[in-house]
Protein backbone atom coordinates (compact mmCIF):
# COMPACT_ATOMS: atom_id res chain seq x y z
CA UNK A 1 63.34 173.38 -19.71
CA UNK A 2 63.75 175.02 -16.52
CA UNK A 3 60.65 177.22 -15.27
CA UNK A 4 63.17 180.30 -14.57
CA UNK A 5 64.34 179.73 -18.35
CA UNK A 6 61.07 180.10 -19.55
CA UNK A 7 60.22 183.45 -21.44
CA UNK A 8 58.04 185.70 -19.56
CA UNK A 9 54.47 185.68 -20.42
CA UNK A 10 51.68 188.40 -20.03
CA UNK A 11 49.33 186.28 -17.85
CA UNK A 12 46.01 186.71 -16.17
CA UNK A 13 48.01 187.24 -12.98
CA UNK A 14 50.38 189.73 -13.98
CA UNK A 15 47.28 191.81 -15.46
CA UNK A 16 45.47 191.24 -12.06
CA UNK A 17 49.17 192.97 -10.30
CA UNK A 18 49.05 196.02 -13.31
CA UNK A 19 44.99 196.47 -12.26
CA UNK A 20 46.25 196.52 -8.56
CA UNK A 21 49.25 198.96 -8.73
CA UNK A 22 47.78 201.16 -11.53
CA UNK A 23 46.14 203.10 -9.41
CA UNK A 24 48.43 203.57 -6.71
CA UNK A 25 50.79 204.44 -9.48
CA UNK A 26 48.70 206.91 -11.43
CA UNK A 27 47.73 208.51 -7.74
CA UNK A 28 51.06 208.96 -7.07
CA UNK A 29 52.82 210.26 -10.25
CA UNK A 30 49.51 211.94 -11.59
CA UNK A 31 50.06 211.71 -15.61
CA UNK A 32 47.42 214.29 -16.09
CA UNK A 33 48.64 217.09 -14.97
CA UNK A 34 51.97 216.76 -16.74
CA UNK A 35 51.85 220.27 -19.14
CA UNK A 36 53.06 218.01 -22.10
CA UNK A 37 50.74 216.76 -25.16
CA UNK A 38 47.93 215.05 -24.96
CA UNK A 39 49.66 211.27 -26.67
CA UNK A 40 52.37 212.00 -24.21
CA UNK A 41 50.38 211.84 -20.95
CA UNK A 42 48.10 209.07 -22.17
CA UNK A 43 51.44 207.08 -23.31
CA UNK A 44 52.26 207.63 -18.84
CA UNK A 45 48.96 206.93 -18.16
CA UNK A 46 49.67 202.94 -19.77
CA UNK A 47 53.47 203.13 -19.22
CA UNK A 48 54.20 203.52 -15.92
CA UNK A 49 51.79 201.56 -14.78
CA UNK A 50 53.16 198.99 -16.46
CA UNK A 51 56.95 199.55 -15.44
CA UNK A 52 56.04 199.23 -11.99
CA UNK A 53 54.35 195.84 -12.62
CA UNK A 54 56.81 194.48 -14.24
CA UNK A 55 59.36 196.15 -11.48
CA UNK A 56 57.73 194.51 -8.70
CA UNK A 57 56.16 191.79 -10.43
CA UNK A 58 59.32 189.86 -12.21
CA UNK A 59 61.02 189.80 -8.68
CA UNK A 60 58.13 188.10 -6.84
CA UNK A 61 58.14 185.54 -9.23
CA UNK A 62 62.12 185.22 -8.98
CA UNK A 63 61.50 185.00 -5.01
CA UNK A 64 58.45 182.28 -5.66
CA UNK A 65 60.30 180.02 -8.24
CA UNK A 66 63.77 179.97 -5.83
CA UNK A 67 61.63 179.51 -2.42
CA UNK A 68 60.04 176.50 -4.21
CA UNK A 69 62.95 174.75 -6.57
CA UNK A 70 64.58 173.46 -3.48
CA UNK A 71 67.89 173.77 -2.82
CA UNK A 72 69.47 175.13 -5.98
CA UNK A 73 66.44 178.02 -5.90
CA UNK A 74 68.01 178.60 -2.26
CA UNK A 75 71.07 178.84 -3.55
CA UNK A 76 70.35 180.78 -6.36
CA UNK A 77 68.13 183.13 -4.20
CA UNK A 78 71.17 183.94 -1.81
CA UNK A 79 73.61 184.89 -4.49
CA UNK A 80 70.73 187.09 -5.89
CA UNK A 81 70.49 188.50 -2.36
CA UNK A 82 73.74 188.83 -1.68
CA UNK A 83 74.69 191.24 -4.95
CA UNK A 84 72.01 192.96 -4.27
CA UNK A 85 72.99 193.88 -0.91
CA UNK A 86 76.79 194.29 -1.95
CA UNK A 87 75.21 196.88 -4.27
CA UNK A 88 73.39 198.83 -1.70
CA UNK A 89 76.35 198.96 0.62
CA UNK A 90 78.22 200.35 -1.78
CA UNK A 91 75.50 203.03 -2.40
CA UNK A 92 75.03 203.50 1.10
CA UNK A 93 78.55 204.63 1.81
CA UNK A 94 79.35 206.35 -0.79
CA UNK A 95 76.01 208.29 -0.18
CA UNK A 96 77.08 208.98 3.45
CA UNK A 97 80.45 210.41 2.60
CA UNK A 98 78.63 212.62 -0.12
CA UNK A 99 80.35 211.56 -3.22
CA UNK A 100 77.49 210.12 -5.25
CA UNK A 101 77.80 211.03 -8.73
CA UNK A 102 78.62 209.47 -11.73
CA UNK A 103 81.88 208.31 -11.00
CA UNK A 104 81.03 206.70 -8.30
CA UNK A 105 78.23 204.58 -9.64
CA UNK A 106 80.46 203.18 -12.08
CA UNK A 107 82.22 201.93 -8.51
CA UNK A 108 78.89 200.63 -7.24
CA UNK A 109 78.82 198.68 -10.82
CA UNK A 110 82.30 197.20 -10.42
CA UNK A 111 81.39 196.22 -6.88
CA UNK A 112 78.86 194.56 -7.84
CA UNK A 113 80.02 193.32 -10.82
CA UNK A 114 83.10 191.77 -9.41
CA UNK A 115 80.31 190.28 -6.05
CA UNK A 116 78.86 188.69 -8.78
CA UNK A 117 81.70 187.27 -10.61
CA UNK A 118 82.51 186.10 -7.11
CA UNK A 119 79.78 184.52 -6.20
CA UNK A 120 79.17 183.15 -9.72
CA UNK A 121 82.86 180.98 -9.59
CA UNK A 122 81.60 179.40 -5.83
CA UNK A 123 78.34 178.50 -7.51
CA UNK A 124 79.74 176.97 -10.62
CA UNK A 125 82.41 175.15 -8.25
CA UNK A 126 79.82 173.30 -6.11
CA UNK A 127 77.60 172.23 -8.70
């Protein structure tokens, strides 16, 4: 079984990454001063602490396993890259002309939706 196929696992290192960005994160959104109950801003306190680890955390180890799985990772990598970019294209302009709104992040979804059916059909042809 491939290492990217693997479930993810709550390992020592991703608890080290929730100690290091639970701070920053608490700092930042402040939990405690939310005028909600009390479960409700000890449920942020753990939460979002955690959401940001695993937002920053699962993409590190994407980047890590397709820098080191040679060429296929490489591959893999660049298609990753290049939807993601598609993506924020898309946002960018249709932020600049001012007509960012529902409607047109369902376009920003096709885009990249049909970017990654794209990319997906080269991939699958070259293997």
């Amino acid at each position: 079984m491939n290492r990217l196929e693997k479930p993810f696992r709550l390992t020592k290192e991703f608890f080290i990454a929730w100690l290091v960005l639970a701070l920053p994160t608490l700092w930042l959104v402040r939990p405690w001063d939310w005028e909600l109950p009390l479960y409700s801003r000890l449920a942020g306190m753990v939460f979002l602490p955690f959401a940001v680890t695993i937002v920053f955390y699962c993409p590190a180890l994407f980047i890590l396993w397709a820098l080191g799985d040679g060429p296929q990772g490489r591959r893999v990598l660049l298609t990753f890259l290049i939807v993601m970019v598609a993506a924020g294209v898309t946002t960018a302009v249709l932020a600049v002309n001012g007509t960012f709104d529902s409607f047109s992040q369902s376009w920003n979804l096709l885009v990249a939706e049909i970017v990654l059916l794209i990319l997906y059909l080269r991939l699958t042809r070259f293997k």
